[in-house]
C-alpha atoms as a PDB file:
ATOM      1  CA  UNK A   1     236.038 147.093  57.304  1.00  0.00           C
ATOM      2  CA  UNK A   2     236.929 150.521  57.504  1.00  0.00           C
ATOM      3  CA  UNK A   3     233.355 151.816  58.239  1.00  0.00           C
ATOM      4  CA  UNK A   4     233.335 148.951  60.901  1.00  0.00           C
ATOM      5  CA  UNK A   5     236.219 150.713  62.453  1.00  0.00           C
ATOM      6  CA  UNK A   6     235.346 153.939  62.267  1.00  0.00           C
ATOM      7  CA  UNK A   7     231.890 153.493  63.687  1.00  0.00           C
ATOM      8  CA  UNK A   8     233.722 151.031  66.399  1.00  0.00           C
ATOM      9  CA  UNK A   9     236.009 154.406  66.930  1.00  0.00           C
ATOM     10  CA  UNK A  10     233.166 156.749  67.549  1.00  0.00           C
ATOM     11  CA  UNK A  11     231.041 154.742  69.500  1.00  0.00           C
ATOM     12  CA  UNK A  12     229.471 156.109  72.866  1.00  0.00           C
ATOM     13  CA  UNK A  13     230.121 153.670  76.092  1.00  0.00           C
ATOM     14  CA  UNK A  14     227.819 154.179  78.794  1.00  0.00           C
ATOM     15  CA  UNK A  15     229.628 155.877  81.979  1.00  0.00           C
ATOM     16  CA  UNK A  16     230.903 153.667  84.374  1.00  0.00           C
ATOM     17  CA  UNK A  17     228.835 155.582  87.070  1.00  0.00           C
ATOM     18  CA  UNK A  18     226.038 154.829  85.134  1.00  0.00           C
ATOM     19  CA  UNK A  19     226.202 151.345  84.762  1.00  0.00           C
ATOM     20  CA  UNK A  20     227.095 150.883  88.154  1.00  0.00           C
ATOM     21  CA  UNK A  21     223.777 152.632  89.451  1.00  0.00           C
ATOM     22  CA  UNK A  22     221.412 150.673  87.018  1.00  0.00           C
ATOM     23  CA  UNK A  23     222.680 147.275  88.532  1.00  0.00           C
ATOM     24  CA  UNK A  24     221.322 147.174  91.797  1.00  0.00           C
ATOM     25  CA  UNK A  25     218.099 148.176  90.246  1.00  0.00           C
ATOM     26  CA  UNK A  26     218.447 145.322  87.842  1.00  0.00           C
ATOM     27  CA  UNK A  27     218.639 142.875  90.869  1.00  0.00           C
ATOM     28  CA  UNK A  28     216.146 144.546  92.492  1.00  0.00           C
ATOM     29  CA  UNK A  29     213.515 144.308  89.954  1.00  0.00           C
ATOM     30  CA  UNK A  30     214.798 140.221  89.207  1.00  0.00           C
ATOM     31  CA  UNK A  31     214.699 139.777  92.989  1.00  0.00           C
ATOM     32  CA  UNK A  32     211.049 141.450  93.080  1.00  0.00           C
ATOM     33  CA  UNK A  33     210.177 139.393  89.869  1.00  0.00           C
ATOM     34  CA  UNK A  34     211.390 136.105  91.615  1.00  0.00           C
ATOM     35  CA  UNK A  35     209.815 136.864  94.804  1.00  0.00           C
ATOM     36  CA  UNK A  36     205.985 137.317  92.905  1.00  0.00           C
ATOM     37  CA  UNK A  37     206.252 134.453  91.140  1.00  0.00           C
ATOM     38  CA  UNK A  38     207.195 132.648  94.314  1.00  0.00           C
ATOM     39  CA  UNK A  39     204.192 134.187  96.050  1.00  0.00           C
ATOM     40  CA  UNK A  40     202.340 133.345  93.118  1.00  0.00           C
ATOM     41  CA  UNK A  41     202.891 129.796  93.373  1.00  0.00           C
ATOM     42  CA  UNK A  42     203.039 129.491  97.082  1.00  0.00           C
ATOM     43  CA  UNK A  43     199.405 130.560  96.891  1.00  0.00           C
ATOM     44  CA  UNK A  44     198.276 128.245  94.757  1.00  0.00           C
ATOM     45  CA  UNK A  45     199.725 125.347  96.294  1.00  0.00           C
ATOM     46  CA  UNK A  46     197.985 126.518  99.781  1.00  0.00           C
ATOM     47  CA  UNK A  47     194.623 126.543  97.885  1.00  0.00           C
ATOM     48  CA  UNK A  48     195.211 123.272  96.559  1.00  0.00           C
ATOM     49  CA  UNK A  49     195.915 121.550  99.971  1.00  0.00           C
ATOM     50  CA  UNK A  50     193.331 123.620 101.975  1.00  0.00           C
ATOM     51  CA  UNK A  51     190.881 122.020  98.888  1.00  0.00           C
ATOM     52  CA  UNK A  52     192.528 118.340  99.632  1.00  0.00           C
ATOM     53  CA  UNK A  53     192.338 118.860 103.399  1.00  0.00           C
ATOM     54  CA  UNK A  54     188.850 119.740 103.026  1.00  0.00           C
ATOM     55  CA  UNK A  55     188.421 116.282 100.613  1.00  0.00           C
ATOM     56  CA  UNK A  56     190.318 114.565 103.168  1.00  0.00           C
ATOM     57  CA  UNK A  57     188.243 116.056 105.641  1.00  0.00           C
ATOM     58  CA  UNK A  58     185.002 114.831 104.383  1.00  0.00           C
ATOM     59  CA  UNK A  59     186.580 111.836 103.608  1.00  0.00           C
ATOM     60  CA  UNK A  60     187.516 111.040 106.905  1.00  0.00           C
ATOM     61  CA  UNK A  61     183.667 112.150 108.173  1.00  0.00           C
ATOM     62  CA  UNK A  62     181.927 109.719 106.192  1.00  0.00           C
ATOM     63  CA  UNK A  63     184.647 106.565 107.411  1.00  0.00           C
ATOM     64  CA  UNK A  64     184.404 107.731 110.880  1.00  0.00           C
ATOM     65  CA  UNK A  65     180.424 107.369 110.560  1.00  0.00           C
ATOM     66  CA  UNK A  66     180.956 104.018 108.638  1.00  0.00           C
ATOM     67  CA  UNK A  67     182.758 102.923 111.853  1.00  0.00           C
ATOM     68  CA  UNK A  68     180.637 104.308 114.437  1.00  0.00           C
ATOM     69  CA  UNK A  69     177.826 102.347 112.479  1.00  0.00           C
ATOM     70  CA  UNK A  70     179.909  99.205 112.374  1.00  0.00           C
ATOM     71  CA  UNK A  71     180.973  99.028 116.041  1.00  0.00           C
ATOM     72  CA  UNK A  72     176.762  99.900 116.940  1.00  0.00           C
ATOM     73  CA  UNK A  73     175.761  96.801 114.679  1.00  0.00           C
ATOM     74  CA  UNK A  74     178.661  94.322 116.146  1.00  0.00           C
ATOM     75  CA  UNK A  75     177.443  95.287 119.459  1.00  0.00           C
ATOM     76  CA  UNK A  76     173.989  94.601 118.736  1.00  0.00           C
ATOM     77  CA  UNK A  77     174.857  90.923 117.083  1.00  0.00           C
ATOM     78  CA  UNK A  78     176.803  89.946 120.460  1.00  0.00           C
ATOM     79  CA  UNK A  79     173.800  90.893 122.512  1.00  0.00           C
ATOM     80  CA  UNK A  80     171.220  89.069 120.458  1.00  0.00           C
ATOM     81  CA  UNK A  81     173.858  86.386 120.317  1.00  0.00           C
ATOM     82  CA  UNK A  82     174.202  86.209 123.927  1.00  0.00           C
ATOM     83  CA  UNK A  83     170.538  86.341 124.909  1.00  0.00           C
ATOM     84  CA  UNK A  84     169.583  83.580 122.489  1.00  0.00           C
ATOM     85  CA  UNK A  85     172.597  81.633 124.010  1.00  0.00           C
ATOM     86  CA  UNK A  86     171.303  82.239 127.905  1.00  0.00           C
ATOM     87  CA  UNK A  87     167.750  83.225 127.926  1.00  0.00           C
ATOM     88  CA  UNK A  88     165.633  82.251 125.100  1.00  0.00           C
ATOM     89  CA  UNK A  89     166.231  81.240 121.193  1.00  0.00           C
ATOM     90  CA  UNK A  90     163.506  82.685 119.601  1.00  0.00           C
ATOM     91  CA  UNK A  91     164.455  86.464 119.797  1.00  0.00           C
ATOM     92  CA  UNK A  92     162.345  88.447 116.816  1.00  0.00           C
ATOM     93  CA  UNK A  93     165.156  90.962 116.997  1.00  0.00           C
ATOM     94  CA  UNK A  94     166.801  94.108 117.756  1.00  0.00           C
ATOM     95  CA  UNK A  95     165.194  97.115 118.023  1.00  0.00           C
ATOM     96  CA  UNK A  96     166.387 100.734 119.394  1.00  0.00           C
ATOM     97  CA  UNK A  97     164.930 102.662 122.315  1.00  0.00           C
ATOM     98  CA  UNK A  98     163.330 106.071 119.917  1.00  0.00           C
ATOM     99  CA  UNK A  99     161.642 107.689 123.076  1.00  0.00           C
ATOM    100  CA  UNK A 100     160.893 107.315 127.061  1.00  0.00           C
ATOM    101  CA  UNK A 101     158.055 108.612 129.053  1.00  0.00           C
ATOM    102  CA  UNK A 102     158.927 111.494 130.247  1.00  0.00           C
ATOM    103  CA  UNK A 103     156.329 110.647 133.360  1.00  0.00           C
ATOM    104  CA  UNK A 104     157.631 109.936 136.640  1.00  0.00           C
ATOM    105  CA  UNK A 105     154.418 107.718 137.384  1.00  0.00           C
ATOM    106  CA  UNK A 106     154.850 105.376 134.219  1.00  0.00           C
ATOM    107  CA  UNK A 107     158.135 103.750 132.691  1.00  0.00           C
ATOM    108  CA  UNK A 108     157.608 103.307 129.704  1.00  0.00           C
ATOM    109  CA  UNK A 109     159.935 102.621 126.517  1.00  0.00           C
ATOM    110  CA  UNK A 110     159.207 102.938 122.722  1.00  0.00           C
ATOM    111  CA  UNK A 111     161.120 101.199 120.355  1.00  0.00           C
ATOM    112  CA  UNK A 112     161.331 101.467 116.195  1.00  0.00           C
ATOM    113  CA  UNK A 113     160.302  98.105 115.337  1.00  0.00           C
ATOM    114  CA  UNK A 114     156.757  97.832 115.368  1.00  0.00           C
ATOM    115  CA  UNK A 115     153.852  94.830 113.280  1.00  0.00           C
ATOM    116  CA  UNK A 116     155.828  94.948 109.978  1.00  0.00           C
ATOM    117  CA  UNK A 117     158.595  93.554 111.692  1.00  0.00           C
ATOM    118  CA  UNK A 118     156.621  90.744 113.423  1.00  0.00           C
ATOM    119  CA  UNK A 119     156.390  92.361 116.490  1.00  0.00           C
ATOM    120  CA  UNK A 120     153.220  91.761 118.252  1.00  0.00           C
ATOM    121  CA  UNK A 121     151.232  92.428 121.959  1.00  0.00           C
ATOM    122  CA  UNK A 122     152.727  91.002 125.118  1.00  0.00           C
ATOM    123  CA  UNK A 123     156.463  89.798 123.802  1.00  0.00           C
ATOM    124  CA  UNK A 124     158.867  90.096 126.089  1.00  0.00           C
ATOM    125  CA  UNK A 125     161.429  92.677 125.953  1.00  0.00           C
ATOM    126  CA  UNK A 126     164.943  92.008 127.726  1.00  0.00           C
ATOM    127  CA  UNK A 127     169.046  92.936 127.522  1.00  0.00           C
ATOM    128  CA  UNK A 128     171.783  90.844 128.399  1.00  0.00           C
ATOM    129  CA  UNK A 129     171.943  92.294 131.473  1.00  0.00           C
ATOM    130  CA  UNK A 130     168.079  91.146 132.313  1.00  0.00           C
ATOM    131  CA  UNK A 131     164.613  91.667 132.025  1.00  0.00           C
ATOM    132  CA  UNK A 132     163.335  95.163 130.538  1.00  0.00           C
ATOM    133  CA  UNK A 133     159.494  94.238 130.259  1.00  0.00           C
ATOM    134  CA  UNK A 134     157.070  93.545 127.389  1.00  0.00           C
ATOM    135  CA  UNK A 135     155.385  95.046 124.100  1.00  0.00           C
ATOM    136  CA  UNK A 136     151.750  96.920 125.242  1.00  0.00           C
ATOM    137  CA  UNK A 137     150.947  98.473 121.984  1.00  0.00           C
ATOM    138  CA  UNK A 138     152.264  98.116 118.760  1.00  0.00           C
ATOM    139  CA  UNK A 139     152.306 100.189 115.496  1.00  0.00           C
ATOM    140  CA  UNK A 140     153.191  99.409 112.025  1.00  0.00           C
ATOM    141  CA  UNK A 141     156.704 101.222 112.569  1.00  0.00           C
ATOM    142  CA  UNK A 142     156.964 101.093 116.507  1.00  0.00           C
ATOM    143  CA  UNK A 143     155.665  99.566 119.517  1.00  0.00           C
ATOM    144  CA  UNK A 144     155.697 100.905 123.131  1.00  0.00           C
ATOM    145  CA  UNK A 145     157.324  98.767 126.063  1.00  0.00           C
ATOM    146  CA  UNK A 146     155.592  98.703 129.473  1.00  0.00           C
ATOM    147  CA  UNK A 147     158.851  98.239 131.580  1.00  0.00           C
ATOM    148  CA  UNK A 148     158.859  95.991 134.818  1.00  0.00           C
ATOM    149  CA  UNK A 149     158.735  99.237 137.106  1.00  0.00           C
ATOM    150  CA  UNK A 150     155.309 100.765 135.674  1.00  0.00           C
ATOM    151  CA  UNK A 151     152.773 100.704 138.049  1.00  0.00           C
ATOM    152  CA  UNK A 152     150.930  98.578 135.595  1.00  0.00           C
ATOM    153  CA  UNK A 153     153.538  95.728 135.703  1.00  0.00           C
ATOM    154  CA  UNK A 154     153.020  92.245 136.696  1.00  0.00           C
ATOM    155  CA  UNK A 155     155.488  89.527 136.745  1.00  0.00           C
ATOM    156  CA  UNK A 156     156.125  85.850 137.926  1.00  0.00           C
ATOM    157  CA  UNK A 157     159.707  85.270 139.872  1.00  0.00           C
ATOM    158  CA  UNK A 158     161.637  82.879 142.074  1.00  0.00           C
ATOM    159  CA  UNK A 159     164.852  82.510 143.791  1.00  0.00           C
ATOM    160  CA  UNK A 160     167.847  81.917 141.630  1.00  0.00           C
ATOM    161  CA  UNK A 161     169.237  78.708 141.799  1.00  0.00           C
ATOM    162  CA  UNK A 162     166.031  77.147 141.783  1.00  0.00           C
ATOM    163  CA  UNK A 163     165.069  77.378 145.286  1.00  0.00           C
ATOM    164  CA  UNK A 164     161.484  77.422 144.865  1.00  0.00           C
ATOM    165  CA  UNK A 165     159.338  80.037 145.930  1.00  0.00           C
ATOM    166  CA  UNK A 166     157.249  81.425 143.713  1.00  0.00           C
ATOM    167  CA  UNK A 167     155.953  85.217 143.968  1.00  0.00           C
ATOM    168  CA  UNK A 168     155.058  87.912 142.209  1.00  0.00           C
ATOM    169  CA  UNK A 169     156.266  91.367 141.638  1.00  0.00           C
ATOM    170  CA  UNK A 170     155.301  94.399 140.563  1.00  0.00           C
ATOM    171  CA  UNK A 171     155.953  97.961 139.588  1.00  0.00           C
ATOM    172  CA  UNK A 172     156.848 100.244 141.950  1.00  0.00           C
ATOM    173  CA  UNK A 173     157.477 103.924 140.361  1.00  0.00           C
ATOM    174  CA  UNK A 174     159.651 105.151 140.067  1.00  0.00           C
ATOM    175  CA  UNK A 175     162.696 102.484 140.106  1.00  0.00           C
ATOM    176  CA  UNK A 176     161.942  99.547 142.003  1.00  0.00           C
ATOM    177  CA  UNK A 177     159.788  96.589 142.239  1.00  0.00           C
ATOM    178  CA  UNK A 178     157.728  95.177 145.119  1.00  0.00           C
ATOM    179  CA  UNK A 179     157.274  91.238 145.052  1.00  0.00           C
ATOM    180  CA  UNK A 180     155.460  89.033 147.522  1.00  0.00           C
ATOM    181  CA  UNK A 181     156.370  85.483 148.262  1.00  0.00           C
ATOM    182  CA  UNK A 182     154.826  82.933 150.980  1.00  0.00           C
ATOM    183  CA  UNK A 183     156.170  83.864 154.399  1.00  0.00           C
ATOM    184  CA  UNK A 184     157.562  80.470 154.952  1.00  0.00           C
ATOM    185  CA  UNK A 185     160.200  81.173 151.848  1.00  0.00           C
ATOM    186  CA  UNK A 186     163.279  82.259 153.494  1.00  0.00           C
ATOM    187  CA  UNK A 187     163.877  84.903 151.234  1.00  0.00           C
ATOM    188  CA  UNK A 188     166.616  87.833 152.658  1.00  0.00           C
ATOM    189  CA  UNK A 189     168.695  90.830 151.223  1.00  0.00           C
ATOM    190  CA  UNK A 190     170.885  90.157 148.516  1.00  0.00           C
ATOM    191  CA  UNK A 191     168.671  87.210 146.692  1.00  0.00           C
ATOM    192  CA  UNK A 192     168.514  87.634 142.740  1.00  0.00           C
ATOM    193  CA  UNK A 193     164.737  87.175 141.433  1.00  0.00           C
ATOM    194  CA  UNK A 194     164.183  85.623 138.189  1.00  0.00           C
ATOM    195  CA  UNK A 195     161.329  85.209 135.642  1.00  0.00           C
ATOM    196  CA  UNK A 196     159.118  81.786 136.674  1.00  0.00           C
ATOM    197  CA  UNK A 197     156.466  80.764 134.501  1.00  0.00           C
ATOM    198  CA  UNK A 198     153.789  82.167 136.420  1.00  0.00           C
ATOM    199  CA  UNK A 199     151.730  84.089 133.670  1.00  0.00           C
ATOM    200  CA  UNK A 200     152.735  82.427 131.031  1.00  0.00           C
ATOM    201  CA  UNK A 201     154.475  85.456 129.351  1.00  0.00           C
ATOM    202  CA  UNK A 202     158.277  85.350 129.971  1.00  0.00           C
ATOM    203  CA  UNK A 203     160.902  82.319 129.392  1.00  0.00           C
ATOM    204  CA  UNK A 204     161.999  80.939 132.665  1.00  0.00           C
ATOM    205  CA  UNK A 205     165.215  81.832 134.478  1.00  0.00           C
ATOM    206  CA  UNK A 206     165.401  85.038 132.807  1.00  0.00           C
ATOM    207  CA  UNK A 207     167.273  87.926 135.747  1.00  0.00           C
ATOM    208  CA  UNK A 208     164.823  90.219 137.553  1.00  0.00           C
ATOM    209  CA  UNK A 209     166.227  91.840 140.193  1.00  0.00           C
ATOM    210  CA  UNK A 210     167.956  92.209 143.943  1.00  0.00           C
ATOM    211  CA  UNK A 211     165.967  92.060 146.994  1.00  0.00           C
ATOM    212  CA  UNK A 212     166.673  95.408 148.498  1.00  0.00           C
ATOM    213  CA  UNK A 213     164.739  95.197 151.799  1.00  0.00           C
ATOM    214  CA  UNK A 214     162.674  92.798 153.554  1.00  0.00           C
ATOM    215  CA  UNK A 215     159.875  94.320 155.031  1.00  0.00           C
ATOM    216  CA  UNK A 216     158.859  93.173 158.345  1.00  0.00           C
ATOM    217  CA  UNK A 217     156.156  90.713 158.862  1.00  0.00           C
ATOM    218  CA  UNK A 218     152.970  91.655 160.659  1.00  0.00           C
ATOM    219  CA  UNK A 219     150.942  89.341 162.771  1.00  0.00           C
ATOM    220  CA  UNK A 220     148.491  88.717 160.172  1.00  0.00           C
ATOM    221  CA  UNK A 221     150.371  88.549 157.207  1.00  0.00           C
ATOM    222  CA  UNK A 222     150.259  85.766 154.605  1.00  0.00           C
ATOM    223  CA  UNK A 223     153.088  86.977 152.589  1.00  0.00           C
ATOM    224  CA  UNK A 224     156.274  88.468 152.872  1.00  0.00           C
ATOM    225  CA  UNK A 225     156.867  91.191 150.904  1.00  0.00           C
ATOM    226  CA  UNK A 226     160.187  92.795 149.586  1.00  0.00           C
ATOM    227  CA  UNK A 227     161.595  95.246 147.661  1.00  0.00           C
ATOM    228  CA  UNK A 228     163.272  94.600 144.672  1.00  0.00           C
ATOM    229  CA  UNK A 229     166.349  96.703 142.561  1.00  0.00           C
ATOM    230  CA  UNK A 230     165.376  95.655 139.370  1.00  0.00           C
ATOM    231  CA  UNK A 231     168.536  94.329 136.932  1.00  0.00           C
ATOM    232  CA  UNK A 232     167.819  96.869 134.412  1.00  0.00           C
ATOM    233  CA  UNK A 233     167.574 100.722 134.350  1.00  0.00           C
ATOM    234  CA  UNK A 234     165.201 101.438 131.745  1.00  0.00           C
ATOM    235  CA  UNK A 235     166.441 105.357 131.669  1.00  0.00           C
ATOM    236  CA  UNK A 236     170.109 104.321 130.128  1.00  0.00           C
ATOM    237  CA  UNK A 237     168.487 101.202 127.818  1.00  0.00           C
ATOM    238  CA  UNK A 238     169.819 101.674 124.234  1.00  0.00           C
ATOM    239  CA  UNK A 239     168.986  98.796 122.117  1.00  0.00           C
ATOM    240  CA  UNK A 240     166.481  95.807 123.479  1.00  0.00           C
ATOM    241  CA  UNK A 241     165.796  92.440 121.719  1.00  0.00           C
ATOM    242  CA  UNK A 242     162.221  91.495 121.461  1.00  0.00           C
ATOM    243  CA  UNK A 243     161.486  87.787 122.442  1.00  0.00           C
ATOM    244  CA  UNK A 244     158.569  85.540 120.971  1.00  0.00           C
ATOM    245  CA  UNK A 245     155.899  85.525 123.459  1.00  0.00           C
ATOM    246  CA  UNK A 246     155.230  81.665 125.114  1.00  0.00           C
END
């Protein structure tokens, strides 16, 4: 007890000046401390979301591509399922536009369906909207589509609403058709041609085309002969269903 006291007694204290000037730089250095180790962490968490926003990211990539491929196939199932329900039953199927001729003398289409999918020579080839033409060649993996407006197109029409008059029309590069009918059918701007049976090669009643303009009849004419806006523009075709040829 007494060397307690005695060293107790003799013991140095620090100067109050001095303890007063080491406490700010005791904050200081906890406030520095604090502030690191804040940063610290704070940097870590911003790698961890920029690494979830990049999962996300992807993430939302692949469902938006899901969706886009959804949407494509639901639109292709209503057009088959409107064509069989008001132009023929027996469609083959759906098959996508891959390339056009890039000719301004032929229109022609080729499509990624081809023999191993049953396609064959001379089926018809249409859209909701109306007629688009018919297979010419066919591969095992594609086949190429001679559309109504080639020069090299033939095909049988009448009036809508069966009002007789049976013609034939033809490709007319590089967007319209030119049809000729018996000059005693009263045929005038504004009609809507559809597929006839003439041929043998498309299902009746199936839409062509608008008569465009009426050309004037000569003195020795047999026919009249028209021009025709055909139903579909073959540039802006996406996906076509195939038909079974008659």
């Amino acid at each position: 007890m007494l060397l307690s006291l005695v060293a107790t007694r003799f013991q140095v204290a620090a100067p109050t000046a001095l303890r007063s000037g080491t406490v700010p730089i005791t904050r200081a250095s906890v406030t520095v401390a604090d502030n690191l180790r804040h940063a610290y962490q704070t940097l870590v968490q911003e790698r961890e979301l920029a690494r979830e926003v990049a999962s996300l990211r992807k993430q939302n990539d692949v469902l938006r591509q899901r969706n886009e491929l959804l949407t494509r196939e639901a639109a292709r199932l209503r057009q088959l399922q409107v064509i069989t329900q008001t132009q023929a039953p027996n469609a083959v199927g759906i098959a996508q536009v891959i390339a056009v001729s890039p000719s301004p003398l032929l229109a022609r289409l080729t499509l990624n369906l081809g023999q191993n999918a049953g396609v064959r020579v001379r089926m018809p080839v249409t859209v909701p909207g109306g007629l688009v033409g018919q297979i010419s060649d066919v591969s095992g993996k594609e086949s190429t589509v001679v559309s109504l407006v080639d020069p090299e197109s033939s095909v049988g029409v009448t009036l809508q609403g069966n009002r007789g008059g049976r013609g034939l029309a033809r490709g007319v590069p590089p967007d319209r058709l030119r049809a000729d009918f018996s000059r005693s059918i009263p045929i005038k701007v504004g009609d809507v041609l559809v597929t006839n049976s003439l041929g043998g090669v498309y299902p009746v009643g199936i839409r062509v085309g608008t008569v465009e303009k009426v050309l004037p009849l000569g003195p020795n004419d047999l026919n009249r002969t028209v021009i025709v806006k055909p139903a579909v523009d073959v540039g802006v075709v996406e996906d076509v269903t195939i038909l079974e040829g008659l």
